[in-house]
N, C-alpha and C. Protein backbone atom coordinates (compact mmCIF):
# COMPACT_ATOMS: atom_id res chain seq x y z
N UNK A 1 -26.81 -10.11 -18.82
CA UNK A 1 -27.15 -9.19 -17.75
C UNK A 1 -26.74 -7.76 -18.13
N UNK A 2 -25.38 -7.61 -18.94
CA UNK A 2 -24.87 -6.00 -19.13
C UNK A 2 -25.92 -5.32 -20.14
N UNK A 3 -26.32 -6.43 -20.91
CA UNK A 3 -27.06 -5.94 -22.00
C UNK A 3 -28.43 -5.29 -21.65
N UNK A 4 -29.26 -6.12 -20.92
CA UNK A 4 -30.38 -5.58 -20.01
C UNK A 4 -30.63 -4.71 -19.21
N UNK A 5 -29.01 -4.51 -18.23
CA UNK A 5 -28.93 -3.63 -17.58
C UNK A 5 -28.55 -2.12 -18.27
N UNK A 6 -27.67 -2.38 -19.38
CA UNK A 6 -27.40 -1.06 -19.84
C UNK A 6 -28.26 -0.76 -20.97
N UNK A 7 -28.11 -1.29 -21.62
CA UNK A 7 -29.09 -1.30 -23.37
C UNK A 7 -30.18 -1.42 -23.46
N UNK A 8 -31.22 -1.81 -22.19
CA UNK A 8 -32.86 -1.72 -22.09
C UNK A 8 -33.45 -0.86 -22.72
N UNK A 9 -33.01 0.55 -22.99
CA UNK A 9 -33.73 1.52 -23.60
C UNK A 9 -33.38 1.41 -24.98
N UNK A 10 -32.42 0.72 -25.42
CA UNK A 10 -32.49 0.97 -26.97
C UNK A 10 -33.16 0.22 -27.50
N UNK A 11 -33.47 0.42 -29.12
CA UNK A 11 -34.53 -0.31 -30.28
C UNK A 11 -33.40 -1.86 -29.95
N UNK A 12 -34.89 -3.02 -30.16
CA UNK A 12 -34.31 -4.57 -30.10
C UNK A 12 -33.60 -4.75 -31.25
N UNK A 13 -33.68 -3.94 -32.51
CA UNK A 13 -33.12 -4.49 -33.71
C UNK A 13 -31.60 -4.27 -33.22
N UNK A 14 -30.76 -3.23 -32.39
CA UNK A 14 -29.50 -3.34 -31.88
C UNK A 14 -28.87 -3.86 -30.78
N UNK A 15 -30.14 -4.43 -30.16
CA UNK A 15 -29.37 -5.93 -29.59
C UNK A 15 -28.16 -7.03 -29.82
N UNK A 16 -28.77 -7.31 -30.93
CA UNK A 16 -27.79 -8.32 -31.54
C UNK A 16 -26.36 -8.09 -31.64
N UNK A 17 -25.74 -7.09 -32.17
CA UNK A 17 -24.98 -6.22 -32.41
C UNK A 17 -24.16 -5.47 -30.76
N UNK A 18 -25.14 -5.39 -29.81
CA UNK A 18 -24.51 -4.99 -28.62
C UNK A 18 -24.17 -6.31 -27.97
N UNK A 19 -24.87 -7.48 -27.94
CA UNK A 19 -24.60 -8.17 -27.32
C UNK A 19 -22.76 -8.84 -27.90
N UNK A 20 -22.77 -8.74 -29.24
CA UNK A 20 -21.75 -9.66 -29.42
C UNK A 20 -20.85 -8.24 -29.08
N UNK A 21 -20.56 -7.40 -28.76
CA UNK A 21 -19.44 -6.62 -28.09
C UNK A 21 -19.49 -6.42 -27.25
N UNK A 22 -20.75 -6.67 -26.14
CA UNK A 22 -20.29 -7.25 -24.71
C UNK A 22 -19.50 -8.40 -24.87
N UNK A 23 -20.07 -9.73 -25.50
CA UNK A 23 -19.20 -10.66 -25.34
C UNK A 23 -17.87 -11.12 -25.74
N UNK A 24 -17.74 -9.89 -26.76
CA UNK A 24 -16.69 -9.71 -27.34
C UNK A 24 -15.38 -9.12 -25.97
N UNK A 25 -15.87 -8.17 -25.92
CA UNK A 25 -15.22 -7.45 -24.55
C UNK A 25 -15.17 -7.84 -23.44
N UNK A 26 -15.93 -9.27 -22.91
CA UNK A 26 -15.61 -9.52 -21.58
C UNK A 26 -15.28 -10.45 -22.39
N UNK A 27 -14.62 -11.41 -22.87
CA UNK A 27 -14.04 -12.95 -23.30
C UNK A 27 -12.19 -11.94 -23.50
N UNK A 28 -12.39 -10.71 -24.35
CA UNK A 28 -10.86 -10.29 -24.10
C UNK A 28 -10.96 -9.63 -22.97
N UNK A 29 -11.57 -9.85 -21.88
CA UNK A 29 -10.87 -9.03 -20.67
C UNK A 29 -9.91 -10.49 -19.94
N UNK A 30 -11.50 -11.16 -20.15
CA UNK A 30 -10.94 -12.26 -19.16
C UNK A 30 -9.31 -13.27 -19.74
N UNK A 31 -9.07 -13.14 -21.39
CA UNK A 31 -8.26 -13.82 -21.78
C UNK A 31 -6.81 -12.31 -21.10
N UNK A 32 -7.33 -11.45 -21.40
CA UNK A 32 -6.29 -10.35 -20.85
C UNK A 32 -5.34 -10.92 -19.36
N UNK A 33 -6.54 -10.59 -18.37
CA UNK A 33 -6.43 -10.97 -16.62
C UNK A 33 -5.80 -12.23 -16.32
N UNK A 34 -6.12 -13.19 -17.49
CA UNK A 34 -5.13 -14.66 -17.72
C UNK A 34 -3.86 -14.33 -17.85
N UNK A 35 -3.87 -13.98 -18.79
CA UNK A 35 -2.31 -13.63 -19.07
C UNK A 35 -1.00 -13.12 -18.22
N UNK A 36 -2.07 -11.76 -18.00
CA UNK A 36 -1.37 -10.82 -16.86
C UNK A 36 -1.09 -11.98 -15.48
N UNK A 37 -2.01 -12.28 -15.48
CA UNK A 37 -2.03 -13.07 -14.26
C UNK A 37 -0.96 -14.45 -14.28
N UNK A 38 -0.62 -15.11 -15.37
CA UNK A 38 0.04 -16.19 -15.32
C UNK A 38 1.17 -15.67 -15.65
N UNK A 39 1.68 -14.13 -16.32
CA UNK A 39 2.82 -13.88 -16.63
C UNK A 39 3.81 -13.73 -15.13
N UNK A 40 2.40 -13.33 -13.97
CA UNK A 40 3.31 -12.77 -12.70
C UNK A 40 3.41 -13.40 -11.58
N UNK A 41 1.86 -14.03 -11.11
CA UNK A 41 1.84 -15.10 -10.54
C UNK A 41 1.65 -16.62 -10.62
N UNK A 42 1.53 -17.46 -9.51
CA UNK A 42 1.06 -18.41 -10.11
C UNK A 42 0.73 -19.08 -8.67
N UNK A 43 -0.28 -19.70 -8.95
CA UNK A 43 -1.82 -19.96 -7.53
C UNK A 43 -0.71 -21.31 -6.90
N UNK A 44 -0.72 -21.29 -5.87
CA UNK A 44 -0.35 -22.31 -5.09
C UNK A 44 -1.06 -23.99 -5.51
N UNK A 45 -2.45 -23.55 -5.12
CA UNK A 45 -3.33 -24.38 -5.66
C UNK A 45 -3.32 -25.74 -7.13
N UNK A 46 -2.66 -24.47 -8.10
CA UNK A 46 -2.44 -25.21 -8.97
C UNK A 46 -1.05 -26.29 -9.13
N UNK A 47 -0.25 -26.27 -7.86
CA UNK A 47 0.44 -27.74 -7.73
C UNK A 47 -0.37 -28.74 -7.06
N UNK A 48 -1.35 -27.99 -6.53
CA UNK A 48 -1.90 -29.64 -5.73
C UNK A 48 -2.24 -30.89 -6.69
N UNK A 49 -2.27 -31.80 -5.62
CA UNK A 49 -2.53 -32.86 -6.08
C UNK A 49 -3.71 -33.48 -5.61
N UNK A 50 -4.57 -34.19 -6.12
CA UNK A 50 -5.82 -34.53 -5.51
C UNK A 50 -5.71 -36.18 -5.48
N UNK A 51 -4.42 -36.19 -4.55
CA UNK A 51 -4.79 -37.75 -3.71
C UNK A 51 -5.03 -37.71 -2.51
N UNK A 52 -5.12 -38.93 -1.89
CA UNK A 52 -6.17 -39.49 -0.55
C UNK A 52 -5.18 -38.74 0.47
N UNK A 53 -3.73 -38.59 0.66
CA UNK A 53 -3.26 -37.80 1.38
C UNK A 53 -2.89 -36.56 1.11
N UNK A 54 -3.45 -35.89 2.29
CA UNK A 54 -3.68 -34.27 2.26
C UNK A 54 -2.27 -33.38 2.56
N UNK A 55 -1.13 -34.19 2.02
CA UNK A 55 0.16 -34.17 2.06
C UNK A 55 0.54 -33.19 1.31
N UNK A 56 0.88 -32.05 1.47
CA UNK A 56 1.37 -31.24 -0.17
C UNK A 56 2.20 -30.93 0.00
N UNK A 57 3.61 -31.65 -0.69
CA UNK A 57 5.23 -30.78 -1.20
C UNK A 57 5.53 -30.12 -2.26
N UNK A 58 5.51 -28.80 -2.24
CA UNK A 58 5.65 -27.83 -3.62
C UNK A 58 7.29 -28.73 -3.61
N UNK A 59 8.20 -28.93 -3.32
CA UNK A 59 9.53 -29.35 -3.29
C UNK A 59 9.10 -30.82 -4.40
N UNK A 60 8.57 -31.30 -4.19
CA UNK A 60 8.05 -32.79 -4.83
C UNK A 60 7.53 -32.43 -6.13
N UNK A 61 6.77 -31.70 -5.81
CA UNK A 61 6.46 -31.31 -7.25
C UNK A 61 7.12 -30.42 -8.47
N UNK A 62 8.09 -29.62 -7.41
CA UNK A 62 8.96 -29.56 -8.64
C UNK A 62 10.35 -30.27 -8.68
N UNK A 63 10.12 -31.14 -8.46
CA UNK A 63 11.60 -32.29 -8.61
C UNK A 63 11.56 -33.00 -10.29
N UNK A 64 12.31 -32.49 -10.88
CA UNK A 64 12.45 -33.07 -11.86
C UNK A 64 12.09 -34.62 -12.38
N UNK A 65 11.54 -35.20 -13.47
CA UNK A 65 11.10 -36.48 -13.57
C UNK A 65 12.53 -37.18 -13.86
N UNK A 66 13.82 -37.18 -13.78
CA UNK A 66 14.93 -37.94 -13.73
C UNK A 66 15.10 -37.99 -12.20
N UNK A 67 15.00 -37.25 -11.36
CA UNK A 67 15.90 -37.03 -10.41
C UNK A 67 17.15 -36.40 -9.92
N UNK A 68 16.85 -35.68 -10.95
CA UNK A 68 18.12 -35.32 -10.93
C UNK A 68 17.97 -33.44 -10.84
N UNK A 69 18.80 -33.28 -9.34
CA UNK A 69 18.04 -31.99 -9.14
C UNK A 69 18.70 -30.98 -9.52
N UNK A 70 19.98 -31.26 -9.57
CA UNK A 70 20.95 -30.19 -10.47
C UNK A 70 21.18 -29.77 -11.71
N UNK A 71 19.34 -29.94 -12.64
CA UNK A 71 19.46 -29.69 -13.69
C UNK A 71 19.17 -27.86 -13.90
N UNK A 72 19.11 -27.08 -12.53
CA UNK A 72 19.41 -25.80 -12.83
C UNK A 72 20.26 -25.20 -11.89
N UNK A 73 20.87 -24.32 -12.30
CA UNK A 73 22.32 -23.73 -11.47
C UNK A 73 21.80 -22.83 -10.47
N UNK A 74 22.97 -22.70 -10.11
CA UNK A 74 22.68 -21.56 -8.90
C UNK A 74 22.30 -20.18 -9.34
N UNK A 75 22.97 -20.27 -10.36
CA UNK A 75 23.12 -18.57 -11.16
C UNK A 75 21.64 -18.59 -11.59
N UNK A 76 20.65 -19.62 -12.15
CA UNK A 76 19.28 -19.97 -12.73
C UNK A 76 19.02 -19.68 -11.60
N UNK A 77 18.65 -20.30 -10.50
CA UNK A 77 17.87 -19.87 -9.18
C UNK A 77 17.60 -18.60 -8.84
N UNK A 78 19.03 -18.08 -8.37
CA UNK A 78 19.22 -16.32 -8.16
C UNK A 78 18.71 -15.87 -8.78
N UNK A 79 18.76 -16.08 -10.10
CA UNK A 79 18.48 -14.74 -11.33
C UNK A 79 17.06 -15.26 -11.20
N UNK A 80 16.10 -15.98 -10.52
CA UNK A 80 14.92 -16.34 -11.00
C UNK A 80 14.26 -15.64 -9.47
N UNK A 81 15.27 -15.48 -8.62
CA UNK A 81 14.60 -14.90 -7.60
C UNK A 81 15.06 -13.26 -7.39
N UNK A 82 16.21 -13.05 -7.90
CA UNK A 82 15.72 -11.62 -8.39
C UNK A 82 14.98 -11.03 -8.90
N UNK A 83 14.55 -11.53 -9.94
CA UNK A 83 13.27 -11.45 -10.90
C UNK A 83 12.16 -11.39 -10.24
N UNK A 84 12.28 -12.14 -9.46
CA UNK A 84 10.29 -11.99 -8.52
C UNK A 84 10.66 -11.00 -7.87
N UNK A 85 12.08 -10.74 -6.94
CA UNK A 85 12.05 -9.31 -6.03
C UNK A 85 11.51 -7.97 -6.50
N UNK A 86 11.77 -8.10 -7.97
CA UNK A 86 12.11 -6.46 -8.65
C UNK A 86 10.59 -6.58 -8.86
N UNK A 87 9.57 -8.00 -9.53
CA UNK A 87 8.42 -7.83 -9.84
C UNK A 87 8.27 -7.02 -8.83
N UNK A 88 8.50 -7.67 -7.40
CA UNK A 88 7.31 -7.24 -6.45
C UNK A 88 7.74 -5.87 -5.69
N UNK A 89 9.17 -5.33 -5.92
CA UNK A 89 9.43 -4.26 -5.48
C UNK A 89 8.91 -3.05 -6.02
N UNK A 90 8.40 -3.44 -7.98
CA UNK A 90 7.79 -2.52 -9.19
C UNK A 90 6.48 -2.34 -8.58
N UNK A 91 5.52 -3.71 -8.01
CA UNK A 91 4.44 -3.75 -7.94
C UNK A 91 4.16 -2.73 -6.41
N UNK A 92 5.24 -2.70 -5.51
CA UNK A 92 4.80 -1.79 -4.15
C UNK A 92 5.57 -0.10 -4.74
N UNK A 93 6.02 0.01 -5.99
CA UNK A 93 6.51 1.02 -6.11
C UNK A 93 5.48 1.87 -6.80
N UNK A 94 4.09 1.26 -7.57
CA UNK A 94 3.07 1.83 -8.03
C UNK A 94 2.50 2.84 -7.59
N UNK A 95 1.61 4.07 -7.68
CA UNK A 95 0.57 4.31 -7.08
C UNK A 95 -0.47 3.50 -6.22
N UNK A 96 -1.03 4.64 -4.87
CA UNK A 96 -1.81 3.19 -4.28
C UNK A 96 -2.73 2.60 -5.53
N UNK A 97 -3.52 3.82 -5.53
CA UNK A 97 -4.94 3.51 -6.39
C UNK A 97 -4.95 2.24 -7.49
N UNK A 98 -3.75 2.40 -8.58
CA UNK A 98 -2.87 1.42 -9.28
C UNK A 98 -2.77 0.31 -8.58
N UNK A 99 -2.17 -0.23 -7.76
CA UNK A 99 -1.66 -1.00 -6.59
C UNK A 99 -3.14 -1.73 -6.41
N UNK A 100 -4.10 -1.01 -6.11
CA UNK A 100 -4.83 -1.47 -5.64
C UNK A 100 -5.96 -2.40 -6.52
N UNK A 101 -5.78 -1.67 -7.60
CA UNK A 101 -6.66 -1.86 -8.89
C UNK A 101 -6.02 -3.27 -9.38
N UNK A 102 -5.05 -3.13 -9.60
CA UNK A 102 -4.07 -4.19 -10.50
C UNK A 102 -3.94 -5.49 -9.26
N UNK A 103 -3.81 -5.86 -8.38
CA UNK A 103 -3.73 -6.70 -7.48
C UNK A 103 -5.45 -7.31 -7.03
N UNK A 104 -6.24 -6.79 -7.47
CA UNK A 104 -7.66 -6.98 -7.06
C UNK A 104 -8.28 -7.85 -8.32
N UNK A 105 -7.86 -6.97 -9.65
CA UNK A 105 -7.69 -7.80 -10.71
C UNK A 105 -7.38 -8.87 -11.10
N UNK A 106 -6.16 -8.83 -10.99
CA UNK A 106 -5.26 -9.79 -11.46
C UNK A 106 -4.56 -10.70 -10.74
N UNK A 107 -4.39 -10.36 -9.22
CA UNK A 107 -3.92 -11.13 -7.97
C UNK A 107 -5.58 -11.94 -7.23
N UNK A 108 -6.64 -11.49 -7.07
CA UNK A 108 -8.09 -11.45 -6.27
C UNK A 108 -8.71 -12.19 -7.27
N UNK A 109 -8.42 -11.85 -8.96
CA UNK A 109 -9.57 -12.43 -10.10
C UNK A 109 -10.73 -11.79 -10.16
N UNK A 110 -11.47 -10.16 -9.40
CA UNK A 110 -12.35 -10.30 -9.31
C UNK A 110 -12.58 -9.11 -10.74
N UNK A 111 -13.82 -9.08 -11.39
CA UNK A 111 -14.10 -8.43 -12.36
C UNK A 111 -13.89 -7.32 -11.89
N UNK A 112 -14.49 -5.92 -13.46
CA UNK A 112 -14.28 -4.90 -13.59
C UNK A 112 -15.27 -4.28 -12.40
N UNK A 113 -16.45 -5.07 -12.37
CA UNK A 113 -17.58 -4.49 -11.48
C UNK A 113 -17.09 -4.44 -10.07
N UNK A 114 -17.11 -5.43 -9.85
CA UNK A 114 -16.35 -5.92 -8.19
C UNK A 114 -15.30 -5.17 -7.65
N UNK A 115 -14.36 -5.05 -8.70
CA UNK A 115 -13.36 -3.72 -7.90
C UNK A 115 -13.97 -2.53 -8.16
N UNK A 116 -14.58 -2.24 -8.79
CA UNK A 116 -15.30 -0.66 -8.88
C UNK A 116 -15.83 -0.65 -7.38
N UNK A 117 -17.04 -1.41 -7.27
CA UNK A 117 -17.69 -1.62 -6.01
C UNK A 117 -16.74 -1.18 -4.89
N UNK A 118 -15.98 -2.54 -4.35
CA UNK A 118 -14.68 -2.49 -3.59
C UNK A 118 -13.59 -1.31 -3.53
N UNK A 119 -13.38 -0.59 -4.58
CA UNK A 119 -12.77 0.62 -5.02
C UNK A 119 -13.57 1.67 -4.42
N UNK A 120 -14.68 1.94 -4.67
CA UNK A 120 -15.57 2.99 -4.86
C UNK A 120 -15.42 3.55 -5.93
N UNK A 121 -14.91 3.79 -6.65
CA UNK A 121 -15.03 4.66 -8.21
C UNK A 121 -16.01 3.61 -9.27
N UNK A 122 -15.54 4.49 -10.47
CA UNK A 122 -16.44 3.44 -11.64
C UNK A 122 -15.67 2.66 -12.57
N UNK A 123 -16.49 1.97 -13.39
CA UNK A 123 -15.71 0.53 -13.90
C UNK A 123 -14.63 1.10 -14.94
N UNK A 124 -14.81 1.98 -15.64
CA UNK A 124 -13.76 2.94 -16.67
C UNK A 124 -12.44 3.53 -15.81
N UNK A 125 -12.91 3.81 -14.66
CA UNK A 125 -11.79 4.13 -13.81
C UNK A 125 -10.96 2.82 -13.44
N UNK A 126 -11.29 1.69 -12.90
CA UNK A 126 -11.21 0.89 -12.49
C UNK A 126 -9.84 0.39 -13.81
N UNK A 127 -10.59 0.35 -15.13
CA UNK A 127 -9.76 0.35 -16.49
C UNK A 127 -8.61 1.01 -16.49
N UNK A 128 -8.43 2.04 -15.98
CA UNK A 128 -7.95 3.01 -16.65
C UNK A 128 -6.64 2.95 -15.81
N UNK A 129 -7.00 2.80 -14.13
CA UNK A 129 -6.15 2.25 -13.19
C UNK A 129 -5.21 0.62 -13.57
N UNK A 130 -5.98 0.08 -14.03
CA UNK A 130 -5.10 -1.47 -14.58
C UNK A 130 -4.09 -1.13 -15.57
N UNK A 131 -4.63 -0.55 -16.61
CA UNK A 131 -3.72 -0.32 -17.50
C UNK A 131 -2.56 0.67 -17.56
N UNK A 132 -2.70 1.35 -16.84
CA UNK A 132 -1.55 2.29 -16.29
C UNK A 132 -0.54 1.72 -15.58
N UNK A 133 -1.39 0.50 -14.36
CA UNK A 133 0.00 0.18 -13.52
C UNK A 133 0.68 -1.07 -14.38
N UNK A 134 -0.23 -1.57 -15.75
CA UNK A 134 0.33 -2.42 -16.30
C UNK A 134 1.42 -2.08 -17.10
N UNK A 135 0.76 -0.55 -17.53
CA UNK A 135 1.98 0.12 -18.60
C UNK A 135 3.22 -0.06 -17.52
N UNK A 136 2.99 0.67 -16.55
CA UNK A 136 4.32 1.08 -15.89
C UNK A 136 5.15 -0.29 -15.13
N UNK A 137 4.32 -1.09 -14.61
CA UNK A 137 5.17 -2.64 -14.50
C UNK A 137 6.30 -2.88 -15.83
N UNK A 138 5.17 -2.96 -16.81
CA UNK A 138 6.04 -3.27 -17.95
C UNK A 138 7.37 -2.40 -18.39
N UNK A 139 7.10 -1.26 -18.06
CA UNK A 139 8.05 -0.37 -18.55
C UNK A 139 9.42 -0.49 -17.68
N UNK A 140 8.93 -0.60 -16.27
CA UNK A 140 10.00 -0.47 -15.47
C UNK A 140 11.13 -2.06 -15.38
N UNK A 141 9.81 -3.28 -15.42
CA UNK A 141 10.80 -4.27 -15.71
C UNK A 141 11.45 -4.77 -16.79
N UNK A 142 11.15 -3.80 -17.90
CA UNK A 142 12.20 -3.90 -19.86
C UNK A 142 12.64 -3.00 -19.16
N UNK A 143 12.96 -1.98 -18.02
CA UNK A 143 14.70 -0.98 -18.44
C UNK A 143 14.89 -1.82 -17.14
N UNK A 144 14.72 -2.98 -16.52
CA UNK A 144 15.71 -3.48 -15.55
C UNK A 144 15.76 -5.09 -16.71
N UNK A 145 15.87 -5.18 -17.53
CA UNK A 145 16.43 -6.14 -18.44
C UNK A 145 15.70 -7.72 -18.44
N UNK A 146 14.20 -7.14 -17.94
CA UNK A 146 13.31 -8.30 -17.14
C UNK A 146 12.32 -8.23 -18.21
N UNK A 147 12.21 -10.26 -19.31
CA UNK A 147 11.62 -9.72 -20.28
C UNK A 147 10.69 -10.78 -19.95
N UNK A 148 8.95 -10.72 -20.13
CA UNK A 148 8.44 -11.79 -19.18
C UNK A 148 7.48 -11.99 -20.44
């Protein structure tokens, strides 16, 4: 579709050639938005379980396969929930525009197009906004000693 939509006017012999750097460029966006995305959150969804009862204990599911529940400390807990505070205190400390870009992305899943749309600006902007609030996430949680 990008190819048709944008590249219609050029000679067919550079088709070939555009197409594999569209697909080049959306296969690393989407392996990108993975990443980002599993480094910070993680979908509820993906503990379910798909049996006959519509029962769901995130507690159950993360219970260790011994039983044994004191295989992480208190000090492991805390420090694991500090860690999400500061994520999410970095993530409301952004710019909106940032804020808005990076959470639509990477929190929503929705492409470069879709938040442009939703945004109102354009898809380079849209870019340009992710990677900024990504720089600065990153930056701010390596000088608080948060290495993810």
């Amino acid at each position: 579709m990008k190819l048709a939509e944008h590249y219609g006017h050029k000679p067919a012999n550079e088709f070939p050639m555009l197409f594999q750097r569209i697909l080049s460029n959306c296969t690393l966006d989407w392996f990108r938005r993975q990443k980002v995305r599993n480094a910070l959150f993680s979908n509820m969804s993906d503990f379910e379980t798909e049996g006959e009862d519509d029962k769901f204990d995130l507690l159950e599911m993360l219970e260790p396969a011994d039983g044994d529940l004191r295989t992480e400390s208190a000090e492991q807990l805390t420090e694991r929930a500090q860690t999400l505070k500061a994520i999410e205190s970095e993530i409301l400390e952004l710019p909106g525009r940032q804020r808005e870009a990076f959470l639509m992305r990477y929190w929503e899943e929705l492409d470069v197009a879709e938040t442009a749309v939703a945004m109102g600006c354009s898809q380079g902007s849209v870019k340009t906004h992710c990677f900024r609030a990504i720089q600065t996430l990153s930056g701010a949680l390596r000088a608080k000693g948060i290495k993810l």
